[in-house]
N, C-alpha and C. Protein backbone atom coordinates (compact mmCIF):
# COMPACT_ATOMS: atom_id res chain seq x y z
N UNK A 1 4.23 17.89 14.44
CA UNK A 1 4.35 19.27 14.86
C UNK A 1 3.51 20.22 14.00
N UNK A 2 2.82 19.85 12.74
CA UNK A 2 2.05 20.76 11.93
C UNK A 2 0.20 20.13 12.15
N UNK A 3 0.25 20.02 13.28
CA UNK A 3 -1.17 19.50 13.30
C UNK A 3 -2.33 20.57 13.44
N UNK A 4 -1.78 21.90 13.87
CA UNK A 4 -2.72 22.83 14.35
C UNK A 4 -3.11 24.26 12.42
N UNK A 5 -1.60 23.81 12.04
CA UNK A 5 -2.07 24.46 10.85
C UNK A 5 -2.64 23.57 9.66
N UNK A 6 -2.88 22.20 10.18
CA UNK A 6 -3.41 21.30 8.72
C UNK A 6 -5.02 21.97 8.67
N UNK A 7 -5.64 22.55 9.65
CA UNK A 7 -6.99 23.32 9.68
C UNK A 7 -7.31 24.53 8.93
N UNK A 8 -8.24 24.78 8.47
CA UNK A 8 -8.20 26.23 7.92
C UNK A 8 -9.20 26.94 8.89
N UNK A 9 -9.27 28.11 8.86
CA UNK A 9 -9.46 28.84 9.68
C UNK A 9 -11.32 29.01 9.49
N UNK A 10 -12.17 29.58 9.90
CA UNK A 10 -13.13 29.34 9.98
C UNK A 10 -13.78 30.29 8.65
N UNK A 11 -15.36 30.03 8.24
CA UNK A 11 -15.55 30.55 7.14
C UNK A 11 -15.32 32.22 7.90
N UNK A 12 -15.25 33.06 6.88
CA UNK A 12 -15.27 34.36 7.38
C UNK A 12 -14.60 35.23 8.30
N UNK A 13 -13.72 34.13 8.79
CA UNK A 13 -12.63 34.80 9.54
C UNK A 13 -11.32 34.85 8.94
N UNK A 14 -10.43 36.14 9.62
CA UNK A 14 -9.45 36.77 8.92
C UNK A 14 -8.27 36.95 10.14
N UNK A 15 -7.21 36.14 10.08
CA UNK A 15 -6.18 36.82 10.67
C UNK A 15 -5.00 37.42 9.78
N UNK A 16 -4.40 38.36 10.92
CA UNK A 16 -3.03 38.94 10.30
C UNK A 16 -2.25 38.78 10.57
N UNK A 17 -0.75 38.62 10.40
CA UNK A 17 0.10 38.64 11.30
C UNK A 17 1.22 39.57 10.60
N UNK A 18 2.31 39.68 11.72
CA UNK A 18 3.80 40.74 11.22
C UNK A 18 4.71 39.96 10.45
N UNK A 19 5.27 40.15 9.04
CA UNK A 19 5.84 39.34 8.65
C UNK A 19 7.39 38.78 9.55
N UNK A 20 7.78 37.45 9.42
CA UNK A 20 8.73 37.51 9.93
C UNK A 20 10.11 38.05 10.34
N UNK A 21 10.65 37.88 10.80
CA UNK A 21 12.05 38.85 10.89
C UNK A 21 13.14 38.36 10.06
N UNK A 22 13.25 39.00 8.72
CA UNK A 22 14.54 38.90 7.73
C UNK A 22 13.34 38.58 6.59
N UNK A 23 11.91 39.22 6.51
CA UNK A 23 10.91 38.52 5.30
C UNK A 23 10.62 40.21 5.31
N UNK A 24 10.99 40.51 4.12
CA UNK A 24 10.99 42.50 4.34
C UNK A 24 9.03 42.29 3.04
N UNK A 25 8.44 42.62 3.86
CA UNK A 25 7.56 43.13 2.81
C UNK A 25 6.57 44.18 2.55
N UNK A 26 7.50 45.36 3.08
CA UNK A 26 7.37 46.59 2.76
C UNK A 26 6.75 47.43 4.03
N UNK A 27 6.98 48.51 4.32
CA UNK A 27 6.57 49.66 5.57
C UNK A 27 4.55 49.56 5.03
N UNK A 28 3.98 48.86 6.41
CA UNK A 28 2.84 49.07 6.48
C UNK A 28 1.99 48.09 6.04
N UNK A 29 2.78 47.17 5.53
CA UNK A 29 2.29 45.95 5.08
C UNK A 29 1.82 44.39 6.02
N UNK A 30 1.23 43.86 6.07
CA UNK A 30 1.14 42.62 6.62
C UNK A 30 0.75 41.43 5.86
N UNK A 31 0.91 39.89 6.76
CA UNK A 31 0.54 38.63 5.94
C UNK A 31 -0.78 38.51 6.49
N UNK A 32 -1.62 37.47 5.66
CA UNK A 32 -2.94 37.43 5.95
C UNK A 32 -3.02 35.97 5.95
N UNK A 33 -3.29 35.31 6.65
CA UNK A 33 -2.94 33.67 6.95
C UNK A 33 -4.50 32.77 6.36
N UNK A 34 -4.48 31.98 5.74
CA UNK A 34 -5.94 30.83 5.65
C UNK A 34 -5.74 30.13 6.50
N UNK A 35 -4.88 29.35 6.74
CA UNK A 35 -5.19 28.12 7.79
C UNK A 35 -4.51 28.47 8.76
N UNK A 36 -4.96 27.68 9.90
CA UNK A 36 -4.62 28.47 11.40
C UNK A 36 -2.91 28.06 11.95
N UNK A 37 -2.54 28.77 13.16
CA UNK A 37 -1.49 28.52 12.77
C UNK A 37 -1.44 28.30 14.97
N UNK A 38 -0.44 28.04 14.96
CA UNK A 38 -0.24 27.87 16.70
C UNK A 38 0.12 28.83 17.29
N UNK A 39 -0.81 29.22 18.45
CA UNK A 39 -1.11 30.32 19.17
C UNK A 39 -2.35 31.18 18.76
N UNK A 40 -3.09 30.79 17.77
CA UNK A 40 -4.36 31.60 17.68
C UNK A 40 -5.21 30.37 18.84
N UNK A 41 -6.02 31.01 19.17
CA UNK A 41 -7.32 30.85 20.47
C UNK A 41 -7.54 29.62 20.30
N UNK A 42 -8.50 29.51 18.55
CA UNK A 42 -9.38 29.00 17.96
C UNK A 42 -8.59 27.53 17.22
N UNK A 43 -7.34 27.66 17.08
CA UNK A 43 -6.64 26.20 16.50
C UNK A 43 -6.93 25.05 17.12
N UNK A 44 -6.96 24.94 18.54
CA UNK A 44 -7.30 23.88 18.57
C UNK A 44 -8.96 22.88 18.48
N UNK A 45 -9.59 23.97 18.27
CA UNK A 45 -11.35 24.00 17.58
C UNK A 45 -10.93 23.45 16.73
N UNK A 46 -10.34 24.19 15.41
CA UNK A 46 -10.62 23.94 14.37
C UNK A 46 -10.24 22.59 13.87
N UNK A 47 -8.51 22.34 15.05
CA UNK A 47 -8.47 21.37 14.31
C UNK A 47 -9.39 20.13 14.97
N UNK A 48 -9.50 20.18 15.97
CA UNK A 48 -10.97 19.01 16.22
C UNK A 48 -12.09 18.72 15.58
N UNK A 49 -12.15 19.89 14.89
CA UNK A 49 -13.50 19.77 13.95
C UNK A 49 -13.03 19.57 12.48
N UNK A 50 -11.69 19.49 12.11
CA UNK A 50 -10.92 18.90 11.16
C UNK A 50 -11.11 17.22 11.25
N UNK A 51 -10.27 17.16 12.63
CA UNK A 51 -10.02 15.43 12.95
C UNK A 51 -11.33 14.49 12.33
N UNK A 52 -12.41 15.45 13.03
CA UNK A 52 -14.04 14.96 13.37
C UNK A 52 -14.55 14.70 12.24
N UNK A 53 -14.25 15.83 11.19
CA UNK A 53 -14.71 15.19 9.79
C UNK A 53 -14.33 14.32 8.98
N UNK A 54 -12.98 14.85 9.56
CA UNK A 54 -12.04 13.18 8.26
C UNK A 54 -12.07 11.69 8.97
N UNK A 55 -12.26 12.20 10.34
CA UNK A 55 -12.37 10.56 10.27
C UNK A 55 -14.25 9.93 10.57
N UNK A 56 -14.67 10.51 10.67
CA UNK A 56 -15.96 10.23 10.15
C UNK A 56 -16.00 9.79 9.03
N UNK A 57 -15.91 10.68 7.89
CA UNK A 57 -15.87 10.22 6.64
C UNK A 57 -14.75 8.77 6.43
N UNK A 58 -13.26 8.35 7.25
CA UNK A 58 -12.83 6.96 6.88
C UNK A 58 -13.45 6.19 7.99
N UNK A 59 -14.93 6.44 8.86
CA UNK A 59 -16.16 4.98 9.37
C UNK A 59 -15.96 5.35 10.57
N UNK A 60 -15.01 6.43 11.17
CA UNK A 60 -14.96 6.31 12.77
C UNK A 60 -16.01 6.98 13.03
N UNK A 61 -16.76 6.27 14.08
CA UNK A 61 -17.69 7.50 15.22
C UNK A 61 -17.20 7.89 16.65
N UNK A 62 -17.58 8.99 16.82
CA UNK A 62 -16.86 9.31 18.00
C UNK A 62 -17.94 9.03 19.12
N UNK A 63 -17.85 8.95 20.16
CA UNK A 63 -18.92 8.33 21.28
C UNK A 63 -19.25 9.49 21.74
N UNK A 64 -20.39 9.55 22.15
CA UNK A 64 -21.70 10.19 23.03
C UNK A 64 -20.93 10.97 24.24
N UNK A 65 -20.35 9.71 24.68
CA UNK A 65 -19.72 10.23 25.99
C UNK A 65 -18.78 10.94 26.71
N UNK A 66 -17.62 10.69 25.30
CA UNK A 66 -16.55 11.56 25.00
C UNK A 66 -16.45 11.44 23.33
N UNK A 67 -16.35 12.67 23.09
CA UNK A 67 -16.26 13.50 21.80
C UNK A 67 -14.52 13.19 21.42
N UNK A 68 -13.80 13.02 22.12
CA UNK A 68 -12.26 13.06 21.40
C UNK A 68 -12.17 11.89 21.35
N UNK A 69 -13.12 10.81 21.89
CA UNK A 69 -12.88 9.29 20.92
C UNK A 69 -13.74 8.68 20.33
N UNK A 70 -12.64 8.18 18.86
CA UNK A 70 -13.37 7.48 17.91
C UNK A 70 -13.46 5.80 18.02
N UNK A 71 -14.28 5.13 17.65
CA UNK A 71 -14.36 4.01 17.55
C UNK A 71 -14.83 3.33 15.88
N UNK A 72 -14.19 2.04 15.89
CA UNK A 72 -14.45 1.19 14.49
C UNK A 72 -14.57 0.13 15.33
N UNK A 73 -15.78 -0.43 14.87
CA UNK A 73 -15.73 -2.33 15.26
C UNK A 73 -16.15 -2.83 13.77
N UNK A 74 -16.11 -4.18 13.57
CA UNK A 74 -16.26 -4.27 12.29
C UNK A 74 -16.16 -5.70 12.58
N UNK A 75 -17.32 -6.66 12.39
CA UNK A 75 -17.14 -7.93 12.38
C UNK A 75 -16.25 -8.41 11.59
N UNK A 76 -15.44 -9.50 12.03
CA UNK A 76 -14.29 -9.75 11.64
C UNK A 76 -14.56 -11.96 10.88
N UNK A 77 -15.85 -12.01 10.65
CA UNK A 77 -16.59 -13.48 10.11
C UNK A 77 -16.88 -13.11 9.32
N UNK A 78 -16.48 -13.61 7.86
CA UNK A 78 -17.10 -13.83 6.29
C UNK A 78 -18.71 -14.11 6.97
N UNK A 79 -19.17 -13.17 5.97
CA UNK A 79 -20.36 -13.54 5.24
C UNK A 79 -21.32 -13.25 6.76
N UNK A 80 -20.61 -12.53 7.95
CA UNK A 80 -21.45 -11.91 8.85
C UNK A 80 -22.06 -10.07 8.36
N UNK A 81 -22.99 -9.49 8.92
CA UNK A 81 -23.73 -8.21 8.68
C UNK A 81 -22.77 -7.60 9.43
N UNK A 82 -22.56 -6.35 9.13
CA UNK A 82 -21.90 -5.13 9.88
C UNK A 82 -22.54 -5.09 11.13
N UNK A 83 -21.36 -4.25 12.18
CA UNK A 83 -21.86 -4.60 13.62
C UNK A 83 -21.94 -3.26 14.08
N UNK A 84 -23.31 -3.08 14.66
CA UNK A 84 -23.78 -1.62 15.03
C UNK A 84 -23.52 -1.78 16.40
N UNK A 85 -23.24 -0.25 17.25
CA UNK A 85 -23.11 -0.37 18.41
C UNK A 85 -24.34 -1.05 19.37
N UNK A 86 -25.62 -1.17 19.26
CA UNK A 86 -26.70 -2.44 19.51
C UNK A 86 -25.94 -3.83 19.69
N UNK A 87 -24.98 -4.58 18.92
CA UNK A 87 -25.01 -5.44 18.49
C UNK A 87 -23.73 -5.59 19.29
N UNK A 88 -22.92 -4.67 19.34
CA UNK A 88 -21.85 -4.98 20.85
C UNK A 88 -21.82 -4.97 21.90
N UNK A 89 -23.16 -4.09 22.32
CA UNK A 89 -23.91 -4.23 23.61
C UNK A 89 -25.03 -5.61 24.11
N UNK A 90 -26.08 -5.62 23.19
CA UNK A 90 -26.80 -6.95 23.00
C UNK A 90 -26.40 -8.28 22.50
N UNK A 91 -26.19 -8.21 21.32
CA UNK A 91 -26.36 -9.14 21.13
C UNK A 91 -24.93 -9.63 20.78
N UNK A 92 -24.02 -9.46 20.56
CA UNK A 92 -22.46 -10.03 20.98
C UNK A 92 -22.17 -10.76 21.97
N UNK A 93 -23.16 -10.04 23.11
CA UNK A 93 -22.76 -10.63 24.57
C UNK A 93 -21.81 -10.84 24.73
N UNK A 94 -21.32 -9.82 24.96
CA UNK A 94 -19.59 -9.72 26.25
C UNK A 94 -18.67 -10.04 24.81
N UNK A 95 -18.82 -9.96 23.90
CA UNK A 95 -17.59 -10.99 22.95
C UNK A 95 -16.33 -10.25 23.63
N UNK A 96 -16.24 -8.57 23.82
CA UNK A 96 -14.73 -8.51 24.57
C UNK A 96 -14.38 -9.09 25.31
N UNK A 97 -15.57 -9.36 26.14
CA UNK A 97 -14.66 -10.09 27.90
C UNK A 97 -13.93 -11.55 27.85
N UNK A 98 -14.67 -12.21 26.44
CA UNK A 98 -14.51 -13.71 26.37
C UNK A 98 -14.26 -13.75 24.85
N UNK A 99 -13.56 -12.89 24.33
CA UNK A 99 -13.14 -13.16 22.95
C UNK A 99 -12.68 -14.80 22.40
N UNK A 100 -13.39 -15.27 21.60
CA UNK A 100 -12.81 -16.71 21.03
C UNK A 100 -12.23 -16.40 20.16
N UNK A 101 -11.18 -17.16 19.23
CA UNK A 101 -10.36 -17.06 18.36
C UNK A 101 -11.32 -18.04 17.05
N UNK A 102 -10.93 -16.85 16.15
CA UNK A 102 -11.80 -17.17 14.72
C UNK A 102 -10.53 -17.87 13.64
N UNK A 103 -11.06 -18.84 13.02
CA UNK A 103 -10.16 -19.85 12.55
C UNK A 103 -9.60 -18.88 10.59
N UNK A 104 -8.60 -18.90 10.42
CA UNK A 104 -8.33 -18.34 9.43
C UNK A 104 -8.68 -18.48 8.44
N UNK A 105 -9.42 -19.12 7.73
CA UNK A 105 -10.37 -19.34 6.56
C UNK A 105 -11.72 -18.45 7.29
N UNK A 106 -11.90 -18.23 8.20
CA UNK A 106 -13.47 -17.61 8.32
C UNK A 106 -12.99 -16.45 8.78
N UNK A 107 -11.60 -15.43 8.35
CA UNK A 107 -11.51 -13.97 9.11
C UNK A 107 -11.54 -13.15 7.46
N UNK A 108 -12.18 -12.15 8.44
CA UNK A 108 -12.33 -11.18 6.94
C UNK A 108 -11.32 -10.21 6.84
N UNK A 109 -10.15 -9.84 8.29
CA UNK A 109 -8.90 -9.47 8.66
C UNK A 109 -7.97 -10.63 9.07
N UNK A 110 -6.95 -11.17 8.44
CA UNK A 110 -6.13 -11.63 8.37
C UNK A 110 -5.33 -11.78 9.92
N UNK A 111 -5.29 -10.35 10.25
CA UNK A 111 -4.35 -10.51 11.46
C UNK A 111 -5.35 -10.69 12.59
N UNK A 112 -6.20 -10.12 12.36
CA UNK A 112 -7.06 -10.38 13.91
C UNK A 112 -7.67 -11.85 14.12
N UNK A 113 -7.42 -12.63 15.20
CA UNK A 113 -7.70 -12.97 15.50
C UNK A 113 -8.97 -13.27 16.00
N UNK A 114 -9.63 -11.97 16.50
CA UNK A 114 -11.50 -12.10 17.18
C UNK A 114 -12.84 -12.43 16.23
N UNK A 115 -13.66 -12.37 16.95
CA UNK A 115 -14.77 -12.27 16.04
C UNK A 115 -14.94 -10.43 15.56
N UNK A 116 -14.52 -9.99 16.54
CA UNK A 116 -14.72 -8.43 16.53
C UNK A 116 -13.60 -7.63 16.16
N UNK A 117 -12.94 -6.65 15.31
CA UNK A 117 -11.87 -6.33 14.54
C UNK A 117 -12.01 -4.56 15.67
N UNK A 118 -11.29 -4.22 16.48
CA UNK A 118 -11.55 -3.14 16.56
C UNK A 118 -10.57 -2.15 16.85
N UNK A 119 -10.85 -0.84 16.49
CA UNK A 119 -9.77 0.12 16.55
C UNK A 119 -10.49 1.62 17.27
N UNK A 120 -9.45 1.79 17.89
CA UNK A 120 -9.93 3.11 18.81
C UNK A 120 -9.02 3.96 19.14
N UNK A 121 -9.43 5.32 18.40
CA UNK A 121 -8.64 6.59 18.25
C UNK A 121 -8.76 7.82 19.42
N UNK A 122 -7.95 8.66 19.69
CA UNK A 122 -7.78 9.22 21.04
C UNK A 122 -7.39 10.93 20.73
N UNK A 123 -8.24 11.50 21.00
CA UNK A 123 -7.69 12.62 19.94
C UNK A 123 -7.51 13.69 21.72
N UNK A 124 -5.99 14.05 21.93
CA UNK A 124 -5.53 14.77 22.98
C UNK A 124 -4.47 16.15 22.00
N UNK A 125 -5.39 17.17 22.34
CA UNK A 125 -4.97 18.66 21.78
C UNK A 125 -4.58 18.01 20.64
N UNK A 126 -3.26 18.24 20.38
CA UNK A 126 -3.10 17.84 18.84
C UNK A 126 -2.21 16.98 18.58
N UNK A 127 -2.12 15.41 19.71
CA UNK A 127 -2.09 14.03 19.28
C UNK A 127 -3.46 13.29 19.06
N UNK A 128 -2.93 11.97 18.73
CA UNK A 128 -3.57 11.20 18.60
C UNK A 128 -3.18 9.73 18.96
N UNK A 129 -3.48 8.58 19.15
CA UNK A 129 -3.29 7.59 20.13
C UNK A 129 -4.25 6.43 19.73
N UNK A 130 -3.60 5.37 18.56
CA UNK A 130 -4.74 4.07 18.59
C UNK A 130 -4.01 3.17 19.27
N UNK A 131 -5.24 2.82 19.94
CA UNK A 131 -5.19 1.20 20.19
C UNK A 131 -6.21 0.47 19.54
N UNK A 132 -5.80 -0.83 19.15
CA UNK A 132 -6.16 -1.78 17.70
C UNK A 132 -5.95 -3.51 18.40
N UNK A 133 -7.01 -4.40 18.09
CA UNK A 133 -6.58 -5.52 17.88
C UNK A 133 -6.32 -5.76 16.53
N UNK A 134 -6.57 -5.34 15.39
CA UNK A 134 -6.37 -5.23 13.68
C UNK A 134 -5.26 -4.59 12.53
N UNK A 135 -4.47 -5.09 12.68
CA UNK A 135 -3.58 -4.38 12.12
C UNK A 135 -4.15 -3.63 10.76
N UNK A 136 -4.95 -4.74 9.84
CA UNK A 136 -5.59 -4.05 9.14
C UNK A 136 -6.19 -2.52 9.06
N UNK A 137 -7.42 -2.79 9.98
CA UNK A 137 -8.30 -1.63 10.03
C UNK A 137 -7.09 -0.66 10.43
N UNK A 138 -6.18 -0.28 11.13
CA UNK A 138 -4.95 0.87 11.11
C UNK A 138 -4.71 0.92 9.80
N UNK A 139 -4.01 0.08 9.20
CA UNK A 139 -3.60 0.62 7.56
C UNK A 139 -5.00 1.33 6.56
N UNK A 140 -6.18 0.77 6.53
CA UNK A 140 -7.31 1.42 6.16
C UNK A 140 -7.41 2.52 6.24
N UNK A 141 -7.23 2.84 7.63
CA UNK A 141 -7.79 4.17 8.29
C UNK A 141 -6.33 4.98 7.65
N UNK A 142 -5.12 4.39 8.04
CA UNK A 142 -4.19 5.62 7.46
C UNK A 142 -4.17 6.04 5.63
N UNK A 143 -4.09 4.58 4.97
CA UNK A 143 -4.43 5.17 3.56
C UNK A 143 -5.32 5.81 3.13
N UNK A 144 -6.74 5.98 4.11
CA UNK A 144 -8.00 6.97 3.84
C UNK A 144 -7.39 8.25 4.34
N UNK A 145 -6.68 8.39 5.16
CA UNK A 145 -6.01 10.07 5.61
C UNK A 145 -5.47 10.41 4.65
N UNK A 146 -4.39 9.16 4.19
CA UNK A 146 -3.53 10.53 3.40
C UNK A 146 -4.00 10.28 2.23
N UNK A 147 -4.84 9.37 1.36
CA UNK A 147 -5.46 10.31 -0.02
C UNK A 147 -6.47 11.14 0.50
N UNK A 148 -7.26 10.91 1.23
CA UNK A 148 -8.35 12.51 1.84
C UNK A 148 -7.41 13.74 1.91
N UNK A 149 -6.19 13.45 2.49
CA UNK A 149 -5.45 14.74 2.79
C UNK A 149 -4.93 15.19 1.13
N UNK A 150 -4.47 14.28 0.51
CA UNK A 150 -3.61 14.54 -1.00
C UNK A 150 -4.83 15.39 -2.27
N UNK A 151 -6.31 14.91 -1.47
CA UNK A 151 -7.12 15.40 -2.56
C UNK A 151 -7.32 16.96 -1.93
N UNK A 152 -7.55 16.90 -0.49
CA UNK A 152 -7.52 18.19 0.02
C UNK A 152 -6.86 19.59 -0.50
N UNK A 153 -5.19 18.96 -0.50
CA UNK A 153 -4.22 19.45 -1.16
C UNK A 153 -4.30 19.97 -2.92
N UNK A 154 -4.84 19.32 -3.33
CA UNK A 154 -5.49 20.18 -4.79
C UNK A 154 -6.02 21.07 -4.96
């Protein structure tokens, strides 16, 4: 329920508001808010362009095609190269459609099963929504939120 004020408000902009009712702080006075709060215009901007940075920065990219989803693939074979979106189109060939099962001495994620480890984030107003074959890459991605968020917080 605090997803629209985890944003701060944009450089140079200033809202006000009336203090609350039973918060006396004086005839003529008002609060002056930093981070946005629900019901300004602009919250749900900001916080998209919140989401967009932090999870960029923990490896997600968001697609071309739609902007509110992120994607992680991440070869899931010791001692294979990182897998660029090229390489899930070409040269993978189909590995989603015909996923084989990778033997547990050769996974570089434990729980996944594929050659391909992947996780995909869904960003609707101010949820969010993965679906994962990796249990891993979910815990990654959440321990990168909340120390990103805890250093934020300083």
């Amino acid at each position: 329920m605090c997803a629209f004020i985890s944003s701060d408000l944009a450089e140079g902009e200033h809202v006000y508001m009336k203090a609350p009712p039973g918060y006396d702080i004086g005839v003529g006075n008002c609060l002056s808010t930093n981070n946005c709060i629900y019901g300004l215009v602009q919250a749900p901007c900001q916080f998209y362009l919140l989401c967009r940075e932090v999870y960029g920065r923990s490896g997600l990219q968001h697609l071309y095609t739609d902007e509110c989803v992120f994607v992680r693939y991440v070869s899931n074979i010791k001692g294979q190269p990182q897998l660029t979106n090229e390489d899930l189109l070409i040269q993978v060939n189909g590995k989603f459609l015909n996923m084989e099962f990778v033997p547990d001495k050769m996974r570089v994620y434990t729980s996944c099963s594929h050659p391909v480890a992947a996780m995909i984030l869904v960003v609707f107003v101010d949820n969010n929504s993965i679906r994962h074959n990796c249990g891993e890459l979910v815990q990654e991605f959440d321990k990168f939120v909340k120390m990103d968020r805890a250093i934020a917080c300083q």
